[in-house]
Protein backbone atom coordinates (compact mmCIF):
# COMPACT_ATOMS: atom_id res chain seq x y z
CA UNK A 1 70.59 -131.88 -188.74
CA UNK A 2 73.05 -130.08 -190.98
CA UNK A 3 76.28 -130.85 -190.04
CA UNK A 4 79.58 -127.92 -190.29
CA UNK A 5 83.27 -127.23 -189.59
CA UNK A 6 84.69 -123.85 -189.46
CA UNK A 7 88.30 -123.26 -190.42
CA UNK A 8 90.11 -120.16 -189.75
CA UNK A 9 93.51 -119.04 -187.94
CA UNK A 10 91.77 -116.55 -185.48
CA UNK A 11 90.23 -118.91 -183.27
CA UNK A 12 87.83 -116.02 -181.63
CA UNK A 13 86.24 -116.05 -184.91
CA UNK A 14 85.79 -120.24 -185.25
CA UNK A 15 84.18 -118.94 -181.64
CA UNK A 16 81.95 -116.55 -182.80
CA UNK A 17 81.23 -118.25 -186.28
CA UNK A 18 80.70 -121.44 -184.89
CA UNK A 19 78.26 -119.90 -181.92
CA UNK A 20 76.24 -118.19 -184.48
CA UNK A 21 75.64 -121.46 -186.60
CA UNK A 22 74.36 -123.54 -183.12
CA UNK A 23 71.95 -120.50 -183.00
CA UNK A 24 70.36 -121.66 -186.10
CA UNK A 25 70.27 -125.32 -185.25
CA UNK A 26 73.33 -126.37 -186.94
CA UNK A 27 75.92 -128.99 -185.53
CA UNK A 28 79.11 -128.11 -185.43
CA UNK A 29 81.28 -131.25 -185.77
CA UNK A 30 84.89 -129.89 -185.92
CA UNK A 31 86.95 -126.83 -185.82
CA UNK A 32 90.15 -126.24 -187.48
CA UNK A 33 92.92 -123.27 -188.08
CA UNK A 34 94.23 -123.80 -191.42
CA UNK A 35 93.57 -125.00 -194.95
CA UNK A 36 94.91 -128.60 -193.75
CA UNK A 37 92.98 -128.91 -191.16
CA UNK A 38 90.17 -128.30 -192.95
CA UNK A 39 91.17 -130.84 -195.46
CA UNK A 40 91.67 -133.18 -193.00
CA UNK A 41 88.56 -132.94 -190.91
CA UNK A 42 86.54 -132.88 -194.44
CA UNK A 43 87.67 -136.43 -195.02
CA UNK A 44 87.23 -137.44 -192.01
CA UNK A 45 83.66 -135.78 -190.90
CA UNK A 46 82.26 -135.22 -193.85
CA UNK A 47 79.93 -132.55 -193.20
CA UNK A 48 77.52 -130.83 -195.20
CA UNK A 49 79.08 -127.17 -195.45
CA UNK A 50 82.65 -125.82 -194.72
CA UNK A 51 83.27 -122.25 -193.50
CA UNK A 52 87.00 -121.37 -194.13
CA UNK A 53 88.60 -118.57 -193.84
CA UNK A 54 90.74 -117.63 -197.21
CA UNK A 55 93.78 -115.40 -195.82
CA UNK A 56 95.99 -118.13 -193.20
CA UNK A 57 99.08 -118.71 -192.38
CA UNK A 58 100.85 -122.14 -193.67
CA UNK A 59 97.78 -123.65 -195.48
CA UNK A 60 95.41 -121.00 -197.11
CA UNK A 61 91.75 -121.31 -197.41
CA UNK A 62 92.35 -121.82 -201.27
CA UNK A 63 94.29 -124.73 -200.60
CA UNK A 64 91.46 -125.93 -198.19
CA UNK A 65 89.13 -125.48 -201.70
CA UNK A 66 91.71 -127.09 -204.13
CA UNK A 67 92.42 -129.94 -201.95
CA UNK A 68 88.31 -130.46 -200.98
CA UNK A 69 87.31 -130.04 -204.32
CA UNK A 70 89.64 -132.37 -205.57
CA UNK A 71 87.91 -134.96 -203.03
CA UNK A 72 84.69 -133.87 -203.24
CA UNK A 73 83.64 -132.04 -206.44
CA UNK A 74 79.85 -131.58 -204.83
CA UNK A 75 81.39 -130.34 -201.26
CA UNK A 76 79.19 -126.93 -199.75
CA UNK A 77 82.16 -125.03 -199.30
CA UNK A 78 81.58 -121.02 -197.72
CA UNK A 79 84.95 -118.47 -197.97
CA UNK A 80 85.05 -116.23 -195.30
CA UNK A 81 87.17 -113.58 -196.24
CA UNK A 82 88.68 -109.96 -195.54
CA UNK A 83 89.71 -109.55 -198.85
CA UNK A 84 87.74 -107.74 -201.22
CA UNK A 85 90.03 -107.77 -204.34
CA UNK A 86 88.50 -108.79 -208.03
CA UNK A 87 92.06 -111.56 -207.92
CA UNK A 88 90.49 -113.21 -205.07
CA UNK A 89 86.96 -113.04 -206.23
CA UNK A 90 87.99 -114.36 -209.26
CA UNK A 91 90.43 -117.10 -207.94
CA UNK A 92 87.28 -118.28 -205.73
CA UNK A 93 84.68 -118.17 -208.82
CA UNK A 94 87.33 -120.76 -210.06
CA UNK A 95 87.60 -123.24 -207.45
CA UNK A 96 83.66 -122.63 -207.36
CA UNK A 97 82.49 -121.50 -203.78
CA UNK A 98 79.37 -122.06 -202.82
CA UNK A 99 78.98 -118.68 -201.36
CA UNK A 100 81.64 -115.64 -200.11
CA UNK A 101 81.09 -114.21 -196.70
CA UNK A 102 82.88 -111.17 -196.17
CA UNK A 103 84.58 -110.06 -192.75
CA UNK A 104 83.16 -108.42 -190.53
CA UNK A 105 80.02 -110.25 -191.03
CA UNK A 106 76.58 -110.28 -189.05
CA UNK A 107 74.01 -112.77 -187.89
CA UNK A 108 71.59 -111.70 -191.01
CA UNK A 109 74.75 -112.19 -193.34
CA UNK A 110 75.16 -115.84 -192.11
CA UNK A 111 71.31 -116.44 -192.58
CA UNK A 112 71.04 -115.11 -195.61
CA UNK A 113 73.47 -117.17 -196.70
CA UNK A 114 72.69 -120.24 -195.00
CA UNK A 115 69.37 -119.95 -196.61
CA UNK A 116 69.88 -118.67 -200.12
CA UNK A 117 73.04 -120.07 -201.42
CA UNK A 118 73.02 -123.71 -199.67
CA UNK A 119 69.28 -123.75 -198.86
CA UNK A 120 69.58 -124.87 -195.55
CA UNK A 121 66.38 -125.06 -193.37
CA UNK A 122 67.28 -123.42 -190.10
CA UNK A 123 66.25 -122.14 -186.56
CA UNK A 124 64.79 -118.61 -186.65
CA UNK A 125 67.08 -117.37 -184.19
């Protein structure tokens, strides 16, 4: 079973995010609010695919990618972002994302994703 943490400071959305990934048969095996705690629970889980947010307070979802990257060149590693500007974009292509996800997203969004960019077998839900 593919295995997931979702980072980001609204913690409806780790909600939401985290209850759409169960729907497709994926175990979610922590949750975190900002780019450290992402970092930490990486190292410490080691699951198959991060979903962070990119816009937080304190630690940033870049850092998150820096910092994951630096531990784990290979790591799956989603943005979910807000921001739609060409810096970000760019600053993302950098730290080489596996995929973007842009807010407000939607169960066929995820999916597609999921399914396309990680190739992840999952749940038709």
């Amino acid at each position: 079973m593919t295995t997931v943490i979702v980072i980001d400071d609204d913690r409806n959305i780790v909600m939401l995010l985290s209850d759409l990934l169960e729907m497709f048969g994926i175990r979610i095996v922590g949750k975190g609010y900002n780019g450290s705690d992402a970092v930490e629970l990486y190292k410490k889980l080691n699951p198959d695919i991060v979903f962070t947010d990119v816009m937080m307070p304190r630690t940033d979802g870049f850092y998150a990618l820096e910092k994951i990257r630096e531990y784990d060149p290979n790591a799956k590693v989603v943005a979910v972002t807000a921001d739609l500007t060409s810096e970000t974009a760019k600053r993302l292509k950098v730290l080489k994302v596996s995929a973007i996800v842009y807010k407000p997203f939607d169960i066929t969004e995820i999916k597609q994703v999921l399914m396309t960019k990680l190739d992840i077998k999952i749940n038709d839900a």
